[in-house]
C-alpha atoms as a PDB file:
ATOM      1  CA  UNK A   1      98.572  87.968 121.562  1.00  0.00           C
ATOM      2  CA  UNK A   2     101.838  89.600 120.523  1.00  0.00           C
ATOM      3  CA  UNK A   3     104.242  88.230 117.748  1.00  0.00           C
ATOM      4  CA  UNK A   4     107.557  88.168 118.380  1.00  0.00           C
ATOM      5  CA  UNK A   5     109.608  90.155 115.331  1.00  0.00           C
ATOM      6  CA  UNK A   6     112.837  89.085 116.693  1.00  0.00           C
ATOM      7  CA  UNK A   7     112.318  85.496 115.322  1.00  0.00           C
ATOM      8  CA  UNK A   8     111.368  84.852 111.541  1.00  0.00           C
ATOM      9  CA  UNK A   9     108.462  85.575 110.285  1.00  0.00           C
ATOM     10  CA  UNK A  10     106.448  83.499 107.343  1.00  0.00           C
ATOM     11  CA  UNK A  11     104.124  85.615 105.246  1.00  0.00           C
ATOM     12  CA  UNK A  12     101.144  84.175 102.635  1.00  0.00           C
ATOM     13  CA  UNK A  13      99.393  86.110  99.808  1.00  0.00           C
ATOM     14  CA  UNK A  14      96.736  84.342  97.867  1.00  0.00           C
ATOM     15  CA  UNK A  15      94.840  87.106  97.161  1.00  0.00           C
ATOM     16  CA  UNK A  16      95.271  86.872  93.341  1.00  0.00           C
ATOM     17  CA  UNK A  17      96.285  84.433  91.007  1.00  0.00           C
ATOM     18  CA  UNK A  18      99.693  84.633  92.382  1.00  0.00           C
ATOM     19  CA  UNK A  19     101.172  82.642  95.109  1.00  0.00           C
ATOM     20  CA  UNK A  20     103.483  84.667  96.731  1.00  0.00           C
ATOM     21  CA  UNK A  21     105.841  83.572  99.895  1.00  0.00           C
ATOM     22  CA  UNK A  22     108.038  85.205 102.265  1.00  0.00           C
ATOM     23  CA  UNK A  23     109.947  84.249 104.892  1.00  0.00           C
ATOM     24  CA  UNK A  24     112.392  86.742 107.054  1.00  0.00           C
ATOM     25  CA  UNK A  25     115.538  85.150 108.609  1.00  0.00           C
ATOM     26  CA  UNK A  26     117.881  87.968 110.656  1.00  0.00           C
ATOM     27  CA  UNK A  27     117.717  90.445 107.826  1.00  0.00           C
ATOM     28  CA  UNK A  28     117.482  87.870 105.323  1.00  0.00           C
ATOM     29  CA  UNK A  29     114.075  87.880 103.279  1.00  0.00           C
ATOM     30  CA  UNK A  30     113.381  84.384 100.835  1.00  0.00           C
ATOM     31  CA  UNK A  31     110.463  84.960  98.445  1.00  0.00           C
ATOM     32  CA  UNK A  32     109.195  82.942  95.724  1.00  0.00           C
ATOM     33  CA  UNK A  33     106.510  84.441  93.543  1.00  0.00           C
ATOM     34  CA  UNK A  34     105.078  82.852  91.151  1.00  0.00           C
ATOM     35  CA  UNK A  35     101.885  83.257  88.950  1.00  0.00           C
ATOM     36  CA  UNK A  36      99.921  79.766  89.223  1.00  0.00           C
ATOM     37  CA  UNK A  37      96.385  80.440  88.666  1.00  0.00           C
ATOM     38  CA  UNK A  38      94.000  77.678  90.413  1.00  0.00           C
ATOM     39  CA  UNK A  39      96.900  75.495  91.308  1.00  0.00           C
ATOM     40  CA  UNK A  40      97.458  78.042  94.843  1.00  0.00           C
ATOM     41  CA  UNK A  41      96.651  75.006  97.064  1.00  0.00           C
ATOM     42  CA  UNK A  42      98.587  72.140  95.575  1.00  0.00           C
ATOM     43  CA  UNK A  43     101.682  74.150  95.152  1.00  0.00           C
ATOM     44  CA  UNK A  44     101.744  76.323  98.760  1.00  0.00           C
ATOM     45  CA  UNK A  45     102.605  73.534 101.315  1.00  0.00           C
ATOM     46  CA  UNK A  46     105.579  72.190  99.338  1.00  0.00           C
ATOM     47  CA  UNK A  47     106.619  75.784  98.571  1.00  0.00           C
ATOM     48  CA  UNK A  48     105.915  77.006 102.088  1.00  0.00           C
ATOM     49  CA  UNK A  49     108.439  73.672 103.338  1.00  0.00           C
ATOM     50  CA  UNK A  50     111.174  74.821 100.241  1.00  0.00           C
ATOM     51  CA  UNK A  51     111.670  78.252 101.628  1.00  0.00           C
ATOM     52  CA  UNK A  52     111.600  77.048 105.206  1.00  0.00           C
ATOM     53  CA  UNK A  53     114.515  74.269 104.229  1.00  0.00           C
ATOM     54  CA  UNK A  54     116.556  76.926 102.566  1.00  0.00           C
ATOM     55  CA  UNK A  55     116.505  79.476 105.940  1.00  0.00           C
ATOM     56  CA  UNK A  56     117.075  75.674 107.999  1.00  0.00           C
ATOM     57  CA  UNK A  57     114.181  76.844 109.512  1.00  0.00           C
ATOM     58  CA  UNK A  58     111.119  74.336 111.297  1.00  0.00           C
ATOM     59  CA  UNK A  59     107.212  76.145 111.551  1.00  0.00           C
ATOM     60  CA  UNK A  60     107.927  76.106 115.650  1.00  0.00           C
ATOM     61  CA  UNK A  61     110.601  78.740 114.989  1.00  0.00           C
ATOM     62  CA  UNK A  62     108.352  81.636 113.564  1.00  0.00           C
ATOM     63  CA  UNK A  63     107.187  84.596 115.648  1.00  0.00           C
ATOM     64  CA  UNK A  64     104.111  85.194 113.629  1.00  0.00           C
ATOM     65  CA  UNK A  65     102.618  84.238 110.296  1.00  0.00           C
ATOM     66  CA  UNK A  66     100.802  87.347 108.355  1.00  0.00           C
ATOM     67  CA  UNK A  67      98.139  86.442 106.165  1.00  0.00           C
ATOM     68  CA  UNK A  68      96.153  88.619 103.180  1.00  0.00           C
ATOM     69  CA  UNK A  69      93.423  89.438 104.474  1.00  0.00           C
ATOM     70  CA  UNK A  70      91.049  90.665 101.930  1.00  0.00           C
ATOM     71  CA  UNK A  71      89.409  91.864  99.899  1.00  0.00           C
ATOM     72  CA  UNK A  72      90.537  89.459  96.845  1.00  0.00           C
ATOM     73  CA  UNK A  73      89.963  86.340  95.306  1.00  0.00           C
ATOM     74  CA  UNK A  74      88.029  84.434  97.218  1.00  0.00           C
ATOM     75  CA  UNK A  75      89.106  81.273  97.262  1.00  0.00           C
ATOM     76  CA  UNK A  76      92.418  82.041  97.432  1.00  0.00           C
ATOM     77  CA  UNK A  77      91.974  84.025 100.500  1.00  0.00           C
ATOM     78  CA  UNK A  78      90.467  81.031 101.912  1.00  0.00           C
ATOM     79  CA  UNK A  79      93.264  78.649 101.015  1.00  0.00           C
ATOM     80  CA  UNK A  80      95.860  81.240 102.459  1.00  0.00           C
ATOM     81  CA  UNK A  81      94.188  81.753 105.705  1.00  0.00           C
ATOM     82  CA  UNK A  82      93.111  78.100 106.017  1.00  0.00           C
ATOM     83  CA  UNK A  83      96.923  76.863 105.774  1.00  0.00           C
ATOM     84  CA  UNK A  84      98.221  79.920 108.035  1.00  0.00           C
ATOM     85  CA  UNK A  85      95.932  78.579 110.784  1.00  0.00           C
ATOM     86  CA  UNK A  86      96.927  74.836 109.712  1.00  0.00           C
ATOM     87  CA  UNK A  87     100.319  75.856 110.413  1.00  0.00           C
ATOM     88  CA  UNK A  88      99.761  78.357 113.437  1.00  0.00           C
ATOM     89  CA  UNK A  89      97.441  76.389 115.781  1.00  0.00           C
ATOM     90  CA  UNK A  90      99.829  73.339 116.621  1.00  0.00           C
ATOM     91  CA  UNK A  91     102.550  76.062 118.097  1.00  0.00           C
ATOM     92  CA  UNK A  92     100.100  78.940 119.051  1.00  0.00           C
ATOM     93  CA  UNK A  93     101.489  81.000 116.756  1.00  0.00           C
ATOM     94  CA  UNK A  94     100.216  84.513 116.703  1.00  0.00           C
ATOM     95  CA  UNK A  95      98.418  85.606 112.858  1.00  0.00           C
ATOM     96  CA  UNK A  96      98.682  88.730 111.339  1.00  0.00           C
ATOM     97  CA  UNK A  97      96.232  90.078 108.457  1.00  0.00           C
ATOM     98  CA  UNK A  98      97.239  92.690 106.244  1.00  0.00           C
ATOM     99  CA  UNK A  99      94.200  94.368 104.670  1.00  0.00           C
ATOM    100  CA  UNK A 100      95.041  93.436 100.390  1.00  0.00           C
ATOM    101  CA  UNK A 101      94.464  97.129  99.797  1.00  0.00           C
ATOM    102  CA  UNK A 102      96.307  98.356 102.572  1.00  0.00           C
ATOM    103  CA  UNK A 103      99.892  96.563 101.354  1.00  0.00           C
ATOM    104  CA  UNK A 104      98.329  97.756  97.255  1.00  0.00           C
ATOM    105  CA  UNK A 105      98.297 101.611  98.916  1.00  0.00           C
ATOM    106  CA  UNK A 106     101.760 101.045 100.188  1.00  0.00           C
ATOM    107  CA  UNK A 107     103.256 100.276  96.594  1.00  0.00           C
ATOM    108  CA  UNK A 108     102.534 103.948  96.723  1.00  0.00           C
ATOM    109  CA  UNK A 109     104.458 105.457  99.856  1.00  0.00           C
ATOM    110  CA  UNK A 110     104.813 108.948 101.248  1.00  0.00           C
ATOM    111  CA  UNK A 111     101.436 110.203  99.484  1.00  0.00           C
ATOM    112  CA  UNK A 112      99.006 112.213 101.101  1.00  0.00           C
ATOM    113  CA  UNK A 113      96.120 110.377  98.913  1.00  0.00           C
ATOM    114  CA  UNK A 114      96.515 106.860  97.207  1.00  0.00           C
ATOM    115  CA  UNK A 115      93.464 105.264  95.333  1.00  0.00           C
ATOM    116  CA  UNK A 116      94.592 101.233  95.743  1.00  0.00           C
ATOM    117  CA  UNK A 117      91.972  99.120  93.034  1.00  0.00           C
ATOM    118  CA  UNK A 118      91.849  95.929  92.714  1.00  0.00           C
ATOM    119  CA  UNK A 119      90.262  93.530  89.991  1.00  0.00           C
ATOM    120  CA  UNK A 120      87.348  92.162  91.826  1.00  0.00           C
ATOM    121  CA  UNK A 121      85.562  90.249  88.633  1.00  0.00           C
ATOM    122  CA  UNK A 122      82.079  90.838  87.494  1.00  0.00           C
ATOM    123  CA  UNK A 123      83.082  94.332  85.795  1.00  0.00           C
ATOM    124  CA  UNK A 124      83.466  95.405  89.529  1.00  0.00           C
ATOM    125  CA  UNK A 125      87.020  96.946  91.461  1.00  0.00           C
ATOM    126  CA  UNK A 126      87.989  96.811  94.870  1.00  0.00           C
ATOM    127  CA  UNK A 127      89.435  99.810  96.318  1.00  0.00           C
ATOM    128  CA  UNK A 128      90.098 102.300  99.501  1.00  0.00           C
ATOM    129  CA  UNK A 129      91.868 105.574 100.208  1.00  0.00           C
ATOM    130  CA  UNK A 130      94.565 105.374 101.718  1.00  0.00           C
ATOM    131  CA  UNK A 131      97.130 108.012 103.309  1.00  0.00           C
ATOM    132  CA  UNK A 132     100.380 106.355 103.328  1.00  0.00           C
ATOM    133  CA  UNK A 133     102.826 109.817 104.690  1.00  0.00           C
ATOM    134  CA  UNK A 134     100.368 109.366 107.740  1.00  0.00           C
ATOM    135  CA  UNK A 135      99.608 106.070 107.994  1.00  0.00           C
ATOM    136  CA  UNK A 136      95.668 106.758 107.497  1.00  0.00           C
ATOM    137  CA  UNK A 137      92.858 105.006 105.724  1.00  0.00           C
ATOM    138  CA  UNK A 138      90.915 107.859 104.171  1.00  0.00           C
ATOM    139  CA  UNK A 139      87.495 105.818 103.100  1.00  0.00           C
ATOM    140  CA  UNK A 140      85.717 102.477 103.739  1.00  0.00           C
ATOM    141  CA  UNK A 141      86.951  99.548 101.721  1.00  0.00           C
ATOM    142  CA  UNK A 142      84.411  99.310  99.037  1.00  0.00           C
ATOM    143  CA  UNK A 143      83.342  97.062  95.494  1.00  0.00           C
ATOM    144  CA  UNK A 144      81.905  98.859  92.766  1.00  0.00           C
ATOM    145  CA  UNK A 145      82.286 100.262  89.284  1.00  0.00           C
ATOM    146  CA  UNK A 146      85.855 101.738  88.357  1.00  0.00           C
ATOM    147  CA  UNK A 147      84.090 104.601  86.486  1.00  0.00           C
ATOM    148  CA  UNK A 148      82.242 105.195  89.759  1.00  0.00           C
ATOM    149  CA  UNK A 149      84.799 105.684  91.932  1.00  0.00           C
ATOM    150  CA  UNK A 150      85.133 109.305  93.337  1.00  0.00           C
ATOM    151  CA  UNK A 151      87.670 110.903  95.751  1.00  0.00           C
ATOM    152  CA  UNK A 152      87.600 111.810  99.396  1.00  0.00           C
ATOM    153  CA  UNK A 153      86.359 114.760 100.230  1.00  0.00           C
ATOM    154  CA  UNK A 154      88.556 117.940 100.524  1.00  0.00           C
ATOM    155  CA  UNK A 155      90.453 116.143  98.036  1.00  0.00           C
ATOM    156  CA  UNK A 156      90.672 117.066  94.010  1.00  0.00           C
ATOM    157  CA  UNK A 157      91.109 114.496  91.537  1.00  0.00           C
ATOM    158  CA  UNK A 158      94.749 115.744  90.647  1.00  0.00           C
ATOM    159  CA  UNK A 159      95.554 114.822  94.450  1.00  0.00           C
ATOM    160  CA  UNK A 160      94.666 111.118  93.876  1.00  0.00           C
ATOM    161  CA  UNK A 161      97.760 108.481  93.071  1.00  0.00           C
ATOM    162  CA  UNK A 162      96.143 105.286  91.410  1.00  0.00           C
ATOM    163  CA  UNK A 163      97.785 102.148  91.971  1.00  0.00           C
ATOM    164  CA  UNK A 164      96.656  98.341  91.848  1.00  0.00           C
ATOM    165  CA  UNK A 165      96.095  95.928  89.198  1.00  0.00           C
ATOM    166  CA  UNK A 166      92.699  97.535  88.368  1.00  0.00           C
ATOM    167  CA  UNK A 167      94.896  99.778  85.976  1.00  0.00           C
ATOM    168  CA  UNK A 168      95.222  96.869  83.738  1.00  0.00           C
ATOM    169  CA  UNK A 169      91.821  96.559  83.206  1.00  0.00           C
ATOM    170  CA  UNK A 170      89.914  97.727  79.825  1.00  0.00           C
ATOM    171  CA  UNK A 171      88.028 100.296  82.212  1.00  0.00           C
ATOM    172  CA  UNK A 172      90.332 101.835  84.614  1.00  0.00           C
ATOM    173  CA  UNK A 173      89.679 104.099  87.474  1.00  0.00           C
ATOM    174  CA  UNK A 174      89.360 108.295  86.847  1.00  0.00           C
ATOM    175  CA  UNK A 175      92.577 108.457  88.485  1.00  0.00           C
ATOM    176  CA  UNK A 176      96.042 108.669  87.099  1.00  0.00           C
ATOM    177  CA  UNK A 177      97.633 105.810  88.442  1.00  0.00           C
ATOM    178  CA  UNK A 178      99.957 102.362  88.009  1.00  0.00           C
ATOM    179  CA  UNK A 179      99.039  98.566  87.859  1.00  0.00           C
ATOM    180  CA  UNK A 180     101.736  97.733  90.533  1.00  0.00           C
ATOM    181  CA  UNK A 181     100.888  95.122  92.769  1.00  0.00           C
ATOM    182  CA  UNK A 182     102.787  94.096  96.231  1.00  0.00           C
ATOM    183  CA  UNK A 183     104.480  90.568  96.835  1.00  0.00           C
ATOM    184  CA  UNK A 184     104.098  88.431  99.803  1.00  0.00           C
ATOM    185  CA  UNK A 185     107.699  90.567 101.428  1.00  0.00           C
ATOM    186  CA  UNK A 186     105.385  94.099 101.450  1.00  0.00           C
ATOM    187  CA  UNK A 187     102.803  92.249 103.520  1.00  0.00           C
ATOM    188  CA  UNK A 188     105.698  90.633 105.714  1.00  0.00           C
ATOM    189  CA  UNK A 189     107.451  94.411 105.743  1.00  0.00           C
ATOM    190  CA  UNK A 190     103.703  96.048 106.515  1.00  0.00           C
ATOM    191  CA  UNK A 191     103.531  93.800 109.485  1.00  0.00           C
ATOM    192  CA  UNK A 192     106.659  94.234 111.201  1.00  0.00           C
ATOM    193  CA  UNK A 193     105.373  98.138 111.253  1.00  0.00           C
ATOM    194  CA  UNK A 194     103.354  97.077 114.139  1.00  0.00           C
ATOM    195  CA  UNK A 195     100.208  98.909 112.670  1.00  0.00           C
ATOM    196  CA  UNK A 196      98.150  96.034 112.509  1.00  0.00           C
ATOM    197  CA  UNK A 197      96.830  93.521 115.452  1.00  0.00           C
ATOM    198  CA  UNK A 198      98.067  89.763 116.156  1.00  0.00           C
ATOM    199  CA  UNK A 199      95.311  87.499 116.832  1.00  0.00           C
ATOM    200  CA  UNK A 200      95.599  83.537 117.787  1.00  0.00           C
ATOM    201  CA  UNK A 201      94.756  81.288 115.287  1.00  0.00           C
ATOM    202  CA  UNK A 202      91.154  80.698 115.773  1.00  0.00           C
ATOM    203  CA  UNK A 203      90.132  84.201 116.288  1.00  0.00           C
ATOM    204  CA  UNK A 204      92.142  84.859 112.905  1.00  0.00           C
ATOM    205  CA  UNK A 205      89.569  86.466 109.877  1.00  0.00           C
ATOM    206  CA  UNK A 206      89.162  87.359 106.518  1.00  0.00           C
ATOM    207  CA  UNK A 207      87.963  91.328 105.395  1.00  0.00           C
ATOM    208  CA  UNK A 208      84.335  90.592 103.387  1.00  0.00           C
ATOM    209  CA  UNK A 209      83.730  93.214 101.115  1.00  0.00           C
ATOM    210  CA  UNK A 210      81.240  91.981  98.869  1.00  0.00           C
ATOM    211  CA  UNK A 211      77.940  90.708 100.085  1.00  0.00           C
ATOM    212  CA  UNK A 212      77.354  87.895  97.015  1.00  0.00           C
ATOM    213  CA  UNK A 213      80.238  86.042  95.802  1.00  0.00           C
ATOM    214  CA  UNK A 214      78.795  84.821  93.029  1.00  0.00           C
ATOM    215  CA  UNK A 215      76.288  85.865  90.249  1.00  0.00           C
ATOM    216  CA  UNK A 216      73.689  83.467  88.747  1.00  0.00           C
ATOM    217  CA  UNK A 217      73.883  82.900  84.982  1.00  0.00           C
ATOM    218  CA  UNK A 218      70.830  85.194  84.480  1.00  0.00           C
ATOM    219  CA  UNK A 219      72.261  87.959  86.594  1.00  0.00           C
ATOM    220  CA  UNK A 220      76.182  87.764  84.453  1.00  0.00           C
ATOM    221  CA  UNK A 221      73.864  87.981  81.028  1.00  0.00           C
ATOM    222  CA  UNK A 222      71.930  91.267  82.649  1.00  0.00           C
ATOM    223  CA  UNK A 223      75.429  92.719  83.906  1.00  0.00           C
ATOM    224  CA  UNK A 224      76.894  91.903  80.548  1.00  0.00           C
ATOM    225  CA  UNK A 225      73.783  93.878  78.718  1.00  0.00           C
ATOM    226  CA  UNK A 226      74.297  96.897  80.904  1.00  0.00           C
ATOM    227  CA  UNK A 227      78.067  97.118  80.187  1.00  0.00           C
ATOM    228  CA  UNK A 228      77.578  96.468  76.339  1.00  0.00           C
END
């Protein structure tokens, strides 16, 4: 299924505890950004119908609707993919995910070797490699420690460019780096690269990087005694 960049394009991050919109008119790109914690799926339909009144646009007119695909928040990737297939299946409208690390990387372009890390909760980062001169993933996308994390091989540590709101944490990757974090336009630009396959709405998924989701209260009191 191929989107059609030549119409507008709607895309949804609820990856963090942001809710971040864009929509692309002609060269015209409406965002609204907005930090709103647990409150991502009563505010995104009436947000999602603001920006589409002020481009006098209707849901029938988009191209393609890109989505964040993961890893992040879980529930919030859930509410984001759920209402882009809500909004796609009606029309056939062709869905776009953008890996959450991918558009992170990108914050960081034209470097041979970007570590993008991500709060993941539990004590625990998400994070990849990424190449963006080449356009390159240079590692699986993993979950772990940020004290664990090491670099590619054939790379040294002075190579690596840290970016990602894992830099804001109390324990921050062995990288230098920045806690910059993209909006829901850097997904909406990352798609319109072409890079990344259009799917129909019901074959559309979600990137699963952690096996357990959630820790049992006995399991958060043995983490918490290992990181004292």
């Amino acid at each position: 299924m191929q989107p059609d960049f030549t119409r507008p394009i709607l895309a949804i991050d609820t990856s963090t505890n942001y809710l971040s919109l864009a929509l692309s008119n002609d060269k015209n790109v409406h965002l609204h950004h907005e930090e709103v914690g647990n409150q991502q799926s009563k505010m995104i339909l009436p947000q999602i119908s603001e920006l589409l009144v002020q481009a006098n646009l209707h849901i029938s007119d988009l191209g393609a609707i890109v989505y964040a695909k993961g890893a992040g928040a879980f529930t919030g990737l859930r509410i984001g993919i759920g209402i882009a297939q809500g909004l796609a299946t009606p029309f056939n409208i062709p869905l776009i995910g953008i890996p959450c690390q991918d558009a992170v990387a990108y914050m960081q372009p034209e470097k041979t070797c970007v570590l993008a890390a991500t709060d993941a909760r539990m004590g625990e980062v998400f994070y990849v490699f990424f190449d963006t001169q080449n356009h390159i993933r240079l590692s699986d996308y993993h979950v772990g420690k940020a004290s664990e994390i090491r670099q590619p091989e054939n790379m040294t540590a002075d190579q690596v460019c840290g970016v990602g709101n894992a830099y804001s944490l109390a324990n921050v990757p062995p990288f230098s780096g920045c806690p910059l974090m993209p909006t829901a336009a850097d997904y909406l630009a990352l798609a319109k690269t072409g890079r990344y396959v259009a799917t129909t709405p019901e074959h559309a998924e979600l990137l699963y990087v952690r096996d357990k989701i959630a820790l049992t209260a006995a399991e958060q009191a043995a983490r918490k005694q290992q990181a004292a």
